[in-house]
C-alpha atoms as a PDB file:
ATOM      1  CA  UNK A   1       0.000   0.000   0.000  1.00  0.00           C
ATOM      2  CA  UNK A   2       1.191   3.757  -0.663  1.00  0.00           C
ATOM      3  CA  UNK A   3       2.473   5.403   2.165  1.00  0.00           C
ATOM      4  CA  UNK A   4       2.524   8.809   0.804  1.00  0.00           C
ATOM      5  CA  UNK A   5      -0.086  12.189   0.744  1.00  0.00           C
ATOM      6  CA  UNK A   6      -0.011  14.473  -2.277  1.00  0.00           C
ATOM      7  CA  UNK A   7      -0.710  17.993  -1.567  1.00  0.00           C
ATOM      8  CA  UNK A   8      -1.563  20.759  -3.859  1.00  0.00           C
ATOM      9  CA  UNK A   9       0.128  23.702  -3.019  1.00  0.00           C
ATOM     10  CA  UNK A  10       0.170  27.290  -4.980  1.00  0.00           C
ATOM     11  CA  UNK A  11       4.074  27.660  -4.658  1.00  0.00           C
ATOM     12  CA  UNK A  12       5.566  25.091  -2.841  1.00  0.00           C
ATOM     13  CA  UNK A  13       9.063  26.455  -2.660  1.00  0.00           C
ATOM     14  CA  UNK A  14       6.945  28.920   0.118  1.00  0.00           C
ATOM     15  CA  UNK A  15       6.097  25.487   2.503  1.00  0.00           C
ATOM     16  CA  UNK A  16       9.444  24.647   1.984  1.00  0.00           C
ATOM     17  CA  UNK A  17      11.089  26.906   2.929  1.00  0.00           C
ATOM     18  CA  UNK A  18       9.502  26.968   6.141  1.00  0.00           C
ATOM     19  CA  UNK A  19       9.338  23.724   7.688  1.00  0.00           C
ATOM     20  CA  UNK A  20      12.335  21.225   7.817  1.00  0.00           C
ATOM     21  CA  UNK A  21      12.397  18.387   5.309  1.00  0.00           C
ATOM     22  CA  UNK A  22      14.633  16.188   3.376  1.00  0.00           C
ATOM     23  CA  UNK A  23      13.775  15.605  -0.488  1.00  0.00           C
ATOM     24  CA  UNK A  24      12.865  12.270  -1.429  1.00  0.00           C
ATOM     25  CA  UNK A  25      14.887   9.869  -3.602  1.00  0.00           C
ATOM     26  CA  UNK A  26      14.214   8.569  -7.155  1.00  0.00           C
ATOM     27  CA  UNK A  27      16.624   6.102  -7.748  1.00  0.00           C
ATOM     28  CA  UNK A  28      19.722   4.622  -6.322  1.00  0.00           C
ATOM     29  CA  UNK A  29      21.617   7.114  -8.577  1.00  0.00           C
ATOM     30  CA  UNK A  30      21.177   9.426  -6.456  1.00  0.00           C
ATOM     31  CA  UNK A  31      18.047  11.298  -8.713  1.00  0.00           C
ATOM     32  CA  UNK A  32      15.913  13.586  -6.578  1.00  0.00           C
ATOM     33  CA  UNK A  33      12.178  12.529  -6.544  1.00  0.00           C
ATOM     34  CA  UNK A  34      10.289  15.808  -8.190  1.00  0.00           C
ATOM     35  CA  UNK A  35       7.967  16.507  -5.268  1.00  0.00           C
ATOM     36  CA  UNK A  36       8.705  13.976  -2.677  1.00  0.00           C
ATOM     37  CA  UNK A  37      10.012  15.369   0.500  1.00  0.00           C
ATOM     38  CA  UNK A  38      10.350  13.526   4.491  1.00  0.00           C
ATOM     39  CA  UNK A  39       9.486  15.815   7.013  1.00  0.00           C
ATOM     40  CA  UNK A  40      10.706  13.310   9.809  1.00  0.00           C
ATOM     41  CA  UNK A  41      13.969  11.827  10.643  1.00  0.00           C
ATOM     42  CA  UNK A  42      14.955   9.351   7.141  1.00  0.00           C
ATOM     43  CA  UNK A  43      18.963   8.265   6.569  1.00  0.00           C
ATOM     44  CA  UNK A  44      20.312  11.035   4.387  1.00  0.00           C
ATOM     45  CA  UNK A  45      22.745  11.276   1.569  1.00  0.00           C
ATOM     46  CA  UNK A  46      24.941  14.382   2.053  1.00  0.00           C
ATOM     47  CA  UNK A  47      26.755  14.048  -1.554  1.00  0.00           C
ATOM     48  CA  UNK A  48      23.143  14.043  -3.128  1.00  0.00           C
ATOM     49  CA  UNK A  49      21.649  16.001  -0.391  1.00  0.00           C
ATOM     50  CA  UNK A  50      18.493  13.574  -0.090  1.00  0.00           C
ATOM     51  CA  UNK A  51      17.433  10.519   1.393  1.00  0.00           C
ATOM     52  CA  UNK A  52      19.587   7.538   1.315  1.00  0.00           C
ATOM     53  CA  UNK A  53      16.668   5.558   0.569  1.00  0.00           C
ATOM     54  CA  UNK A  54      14.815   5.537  -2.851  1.00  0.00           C
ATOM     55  CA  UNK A  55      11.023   6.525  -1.818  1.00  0.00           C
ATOM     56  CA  UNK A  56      10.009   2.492  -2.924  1.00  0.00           C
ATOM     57  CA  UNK A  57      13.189   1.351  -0.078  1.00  0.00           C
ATOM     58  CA  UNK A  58      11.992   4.277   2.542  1.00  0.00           C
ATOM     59  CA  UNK A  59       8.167   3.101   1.759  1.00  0.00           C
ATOM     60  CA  UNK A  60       9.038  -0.549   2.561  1.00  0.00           C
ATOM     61  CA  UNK A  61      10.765   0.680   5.474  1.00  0.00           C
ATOM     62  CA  UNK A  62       7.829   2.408   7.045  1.00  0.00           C
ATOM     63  CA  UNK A  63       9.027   6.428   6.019  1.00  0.00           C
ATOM     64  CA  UNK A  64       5.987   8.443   5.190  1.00  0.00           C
ATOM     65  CA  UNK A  65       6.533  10.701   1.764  1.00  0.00           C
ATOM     66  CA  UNK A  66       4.758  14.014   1.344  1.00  0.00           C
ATOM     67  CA  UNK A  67       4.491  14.973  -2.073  1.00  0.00           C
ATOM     68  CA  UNK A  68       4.386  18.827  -2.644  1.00  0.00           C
ATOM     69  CA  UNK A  69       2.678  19.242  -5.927  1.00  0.00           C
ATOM     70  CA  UNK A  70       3.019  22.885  -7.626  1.00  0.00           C
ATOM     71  CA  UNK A  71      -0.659  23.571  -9.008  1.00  0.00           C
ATOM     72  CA  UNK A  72      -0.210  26.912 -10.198  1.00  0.00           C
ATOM     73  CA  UNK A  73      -3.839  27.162 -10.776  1.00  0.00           C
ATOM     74  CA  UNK A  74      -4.506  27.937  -7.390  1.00  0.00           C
ATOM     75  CA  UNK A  75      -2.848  32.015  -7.657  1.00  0.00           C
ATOM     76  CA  UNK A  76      -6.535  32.249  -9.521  1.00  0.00           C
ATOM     77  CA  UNK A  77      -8.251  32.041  -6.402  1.00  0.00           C
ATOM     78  CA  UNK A  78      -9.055  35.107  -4.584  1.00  0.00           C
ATOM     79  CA  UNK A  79     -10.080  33.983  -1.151  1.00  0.00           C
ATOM     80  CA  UNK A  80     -11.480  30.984   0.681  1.00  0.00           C
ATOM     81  CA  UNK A  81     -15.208  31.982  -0.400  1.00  0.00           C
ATOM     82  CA  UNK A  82     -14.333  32.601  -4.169  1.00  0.00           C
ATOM     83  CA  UNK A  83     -12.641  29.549  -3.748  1.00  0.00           C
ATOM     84  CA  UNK A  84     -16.009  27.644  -2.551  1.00  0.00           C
ATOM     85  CA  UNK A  85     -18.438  29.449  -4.974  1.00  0.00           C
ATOM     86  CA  UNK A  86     -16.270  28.604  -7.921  1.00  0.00           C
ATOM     87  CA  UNK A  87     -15.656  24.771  -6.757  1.00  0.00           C
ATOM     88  CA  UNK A  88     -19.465  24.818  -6.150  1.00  0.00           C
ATOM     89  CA  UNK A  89     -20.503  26.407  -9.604  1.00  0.00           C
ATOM     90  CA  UNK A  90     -21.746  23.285 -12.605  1.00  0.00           C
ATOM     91  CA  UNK A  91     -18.527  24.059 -14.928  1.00  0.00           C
ATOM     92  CA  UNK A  92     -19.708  24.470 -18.492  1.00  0.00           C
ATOM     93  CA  UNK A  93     -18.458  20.745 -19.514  1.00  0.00           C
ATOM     94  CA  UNK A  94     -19.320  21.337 -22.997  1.00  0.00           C
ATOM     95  CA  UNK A  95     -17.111  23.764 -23.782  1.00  0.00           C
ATOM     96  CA  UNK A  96     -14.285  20.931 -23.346  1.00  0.00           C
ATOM     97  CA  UNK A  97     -15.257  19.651 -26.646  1.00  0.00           C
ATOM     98  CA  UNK A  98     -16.472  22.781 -28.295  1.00  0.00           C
ATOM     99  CA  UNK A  99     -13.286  24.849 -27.735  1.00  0.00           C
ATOM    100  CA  UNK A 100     -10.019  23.008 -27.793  1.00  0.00           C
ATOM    101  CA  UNK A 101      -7.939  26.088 -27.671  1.00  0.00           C
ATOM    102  CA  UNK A 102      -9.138  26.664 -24.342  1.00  0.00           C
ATOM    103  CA  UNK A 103      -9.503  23.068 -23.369  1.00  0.00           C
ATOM    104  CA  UNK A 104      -5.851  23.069 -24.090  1.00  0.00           C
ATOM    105  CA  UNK A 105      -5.203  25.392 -21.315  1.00  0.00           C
ATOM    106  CA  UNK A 106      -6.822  22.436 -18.726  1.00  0.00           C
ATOM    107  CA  UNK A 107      -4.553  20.806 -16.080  1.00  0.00           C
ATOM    108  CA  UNK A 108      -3.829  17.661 -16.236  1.00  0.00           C
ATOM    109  CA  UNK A 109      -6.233  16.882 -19.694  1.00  0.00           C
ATOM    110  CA  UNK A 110      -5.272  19.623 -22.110  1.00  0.00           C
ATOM    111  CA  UNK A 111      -3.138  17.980 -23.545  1.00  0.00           C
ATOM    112  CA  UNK A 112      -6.403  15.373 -24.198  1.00  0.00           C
ATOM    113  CA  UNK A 113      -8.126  17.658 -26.305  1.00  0.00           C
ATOM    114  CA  UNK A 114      -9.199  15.250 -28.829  1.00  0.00           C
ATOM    115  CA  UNK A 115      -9.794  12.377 -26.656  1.00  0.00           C
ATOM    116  CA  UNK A 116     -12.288  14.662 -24.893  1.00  0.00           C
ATOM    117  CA  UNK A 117     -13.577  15.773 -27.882  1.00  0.00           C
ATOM    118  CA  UNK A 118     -14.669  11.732 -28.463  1.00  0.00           C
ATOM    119  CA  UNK A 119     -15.092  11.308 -25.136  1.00  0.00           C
ATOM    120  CA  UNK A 120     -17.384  14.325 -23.973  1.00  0.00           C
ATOM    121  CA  UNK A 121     -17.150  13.599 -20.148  1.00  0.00           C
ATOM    122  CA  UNK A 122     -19.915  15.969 -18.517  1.00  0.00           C
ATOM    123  CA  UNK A 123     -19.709  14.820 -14.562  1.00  0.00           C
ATOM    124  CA  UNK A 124     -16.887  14.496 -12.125  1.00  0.00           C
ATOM    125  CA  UNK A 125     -17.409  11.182 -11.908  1.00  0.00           C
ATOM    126  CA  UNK A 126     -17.064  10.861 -15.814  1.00  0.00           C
ATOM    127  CA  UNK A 127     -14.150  13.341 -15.163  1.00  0.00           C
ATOM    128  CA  UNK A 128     -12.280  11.033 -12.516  1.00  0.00           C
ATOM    129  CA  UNK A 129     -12.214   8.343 -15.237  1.00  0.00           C
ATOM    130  CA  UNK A 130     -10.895  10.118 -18.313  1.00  0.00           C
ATOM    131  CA  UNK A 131      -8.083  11.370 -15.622  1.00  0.00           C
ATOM    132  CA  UNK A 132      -7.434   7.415 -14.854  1.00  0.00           C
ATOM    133  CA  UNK A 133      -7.997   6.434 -18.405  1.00  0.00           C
ATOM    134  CA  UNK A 134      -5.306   9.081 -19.780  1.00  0.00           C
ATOM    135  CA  UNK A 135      -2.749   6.785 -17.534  1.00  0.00           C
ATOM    136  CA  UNK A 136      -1.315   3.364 -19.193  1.00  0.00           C
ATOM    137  CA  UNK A 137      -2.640   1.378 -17.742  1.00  0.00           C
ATOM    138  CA  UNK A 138      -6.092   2.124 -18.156  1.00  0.00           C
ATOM    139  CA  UNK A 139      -5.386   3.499 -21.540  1.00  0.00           C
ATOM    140  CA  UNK A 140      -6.826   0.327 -23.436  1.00  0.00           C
ATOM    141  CA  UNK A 141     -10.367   1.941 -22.180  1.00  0.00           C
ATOM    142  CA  UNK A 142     -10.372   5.092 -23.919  1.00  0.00           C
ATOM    143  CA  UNK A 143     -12.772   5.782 -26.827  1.00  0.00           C
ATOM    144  CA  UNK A 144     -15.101   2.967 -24.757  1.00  0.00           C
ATOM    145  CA  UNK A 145     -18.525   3.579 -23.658  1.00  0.00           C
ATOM    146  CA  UNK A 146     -18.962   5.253 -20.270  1.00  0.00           C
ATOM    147  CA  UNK A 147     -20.592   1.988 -19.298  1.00  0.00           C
ATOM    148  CA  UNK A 148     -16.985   0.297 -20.084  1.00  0.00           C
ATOM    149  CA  UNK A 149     -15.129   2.649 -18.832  1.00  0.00           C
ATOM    150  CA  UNK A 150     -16.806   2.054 -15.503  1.00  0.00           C
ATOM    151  CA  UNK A 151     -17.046  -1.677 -15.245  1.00  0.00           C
ATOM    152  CA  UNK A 152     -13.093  -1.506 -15.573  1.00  0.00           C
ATOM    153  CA  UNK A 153     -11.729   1.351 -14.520  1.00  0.00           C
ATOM    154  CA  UNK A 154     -11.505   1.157 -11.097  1.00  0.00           C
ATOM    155  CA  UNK A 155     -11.041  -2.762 -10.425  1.00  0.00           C
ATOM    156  CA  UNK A 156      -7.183  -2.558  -8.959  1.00  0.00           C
ATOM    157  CA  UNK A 157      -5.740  -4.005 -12.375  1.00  0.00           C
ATOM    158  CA  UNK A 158      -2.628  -2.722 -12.660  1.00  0.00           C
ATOM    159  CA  UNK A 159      -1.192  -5.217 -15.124  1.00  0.00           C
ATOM    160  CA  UNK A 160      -1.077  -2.731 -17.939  1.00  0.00           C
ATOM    161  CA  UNK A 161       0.673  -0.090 -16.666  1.00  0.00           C
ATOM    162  CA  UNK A 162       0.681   3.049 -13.954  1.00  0.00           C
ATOM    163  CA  UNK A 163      -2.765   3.667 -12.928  1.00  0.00           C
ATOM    164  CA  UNK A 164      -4.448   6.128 -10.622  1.00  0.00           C
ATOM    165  CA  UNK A 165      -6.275   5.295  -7.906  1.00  0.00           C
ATOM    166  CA  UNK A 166     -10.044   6.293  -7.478  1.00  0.00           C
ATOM    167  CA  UNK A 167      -9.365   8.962  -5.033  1.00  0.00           C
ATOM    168  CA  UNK A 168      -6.412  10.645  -6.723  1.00  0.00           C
ATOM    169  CA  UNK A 169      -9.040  10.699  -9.833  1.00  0.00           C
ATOM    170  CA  UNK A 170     -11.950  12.705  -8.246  1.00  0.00           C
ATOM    171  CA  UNK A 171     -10.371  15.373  -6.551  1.00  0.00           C
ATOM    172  CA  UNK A 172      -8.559  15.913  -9.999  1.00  0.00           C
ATOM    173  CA  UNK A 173     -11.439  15.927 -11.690  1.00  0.00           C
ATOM    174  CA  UNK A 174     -12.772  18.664  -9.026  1.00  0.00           C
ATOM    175  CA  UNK A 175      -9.412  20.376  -9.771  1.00  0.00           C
ATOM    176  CA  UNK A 176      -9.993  20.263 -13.502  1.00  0.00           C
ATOM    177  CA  UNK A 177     -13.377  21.706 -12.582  1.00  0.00           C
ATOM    178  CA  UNK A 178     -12.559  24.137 -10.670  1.00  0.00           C
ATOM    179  CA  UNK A 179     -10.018  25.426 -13.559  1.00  0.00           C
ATOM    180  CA  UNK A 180     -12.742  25.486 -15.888  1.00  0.00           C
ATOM    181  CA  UNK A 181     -14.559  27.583 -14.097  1.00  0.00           C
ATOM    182  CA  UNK A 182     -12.018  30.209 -13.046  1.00  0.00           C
ATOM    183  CA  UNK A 183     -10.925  30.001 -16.693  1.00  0.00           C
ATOM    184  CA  UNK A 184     -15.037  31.410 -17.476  1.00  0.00           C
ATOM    185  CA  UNK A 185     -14.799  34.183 -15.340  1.00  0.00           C
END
C-alpha cells in the first residue's frame, strides 16, 4: 500500500522553505524525486543532499513521503469563499469539446483535447475516469462507452501499466473543474 499524501500547493518552494524536510529519492543514482520530501527523521545522503533511501526502499521501510505538488492554478483564487463558490458552480463541460484552444489550457487533460472531444465527459465522476484512463494502464479503455469505462476502470488491475487510484481521480477531476470555471470568469 502507498504510504505517501499528495498535496496541492500554490508555490511550494513557500512550505518549503519553512518547515524542515529532506527531499525524497528517485533512484539509487542518487536522482531527486520531483515533489517527494520527508518531514521526519529518514537516513540522508549528504553528496546528493536527499534521502539515502529511494522513496520504494523508505516506503518498505515504514518512512511516510509528502508529495508537494506545484498547481499553479490555485494564484486564480481570490479567497477561501471565491474559492467555494467557484468549486461549487456546474462548470460548463461542454465547452471541453467545443473549444479546444481553451480546453488546451486544462490541467492535467489539455493535452487530451481530442480524446475529450470523443469522449465528452460531462460529470466528475465521468471526469475522474478520463483522468485514470489518460494513464497506461487504463489506456486500453479510452474511446469505450462510459458503461466500459466504468465496469473496468476502477477494479485494482494494474497489469497494464501506472494507474491512478479512485481517489487521486476525483479530486482531480474537481481540480480540472474548478479550472474550468475560473478560466469562465
Amino acid at each position: 500500500m502507498s504510504a505517501d499524501i499528495d498535496i496541492d500547493l500554490p508555490d511550494r518552494n513557500t512550505l518549503l522553505g519553512i518547515i524542515k524536510h529532506i527531499p525524497a529519492r528517485l533512484n539509487i543514482a542518487g536522482q531527486r524525486h520531483n515533489s517527494g520530501v520527508y518531514v521526519t527523521d529518514i537516513p540522508t545522503d549528504p553528496i546528493h543532499d536527499c534521502a539515502a533511501l529511494d522513496y520504494n526502499a523508505a516506503e518498505d521501510r515504514n518512512y511516510f513521503k509528502l508529495d508537494l505538488l506545484n498547481m499553479t492554478i490555485y494564484r486564480l483564487v481570490r479567497s477561501p469563499e471565491h474559492y467555494k463558490e467557484m468549486l461549487d458552480k456546474e462548470p460548463n463541460w461542454s465547452r471541453l469539446w467545443t473549444d479546444p484552444t481553451w480546453a488546451k489550457k486544462l490541467v492535467h487533460v489539455g493535452n487530451y483535447t481530442e480524446l475529450l472531444s470523443t469522449m465528452r465527459p460531462d460529470t466528475i465522476p465521468r471526469m475522474a475516469a478520463f483522468i485514470s484512463i489518460i494513464r497506461p494502464g487504463k489506456a486500453y479503455l479510452q474511446n469505450k462507452s462510459w458503461n466500459e469505462v466504468f465496469a473496468n476502470v476502477w477494479d485494482g488491475d494494474d497489469s497494464h501499466g501506472y494507474t491512478f487510484k479512485k481517489s487521486h481521480s476525483i479530486g482531480y477531476a474537481m481540480l480540472v473543474a474548478l479550472h474550468m470555471n475560473l478560466l469562465d470568469e
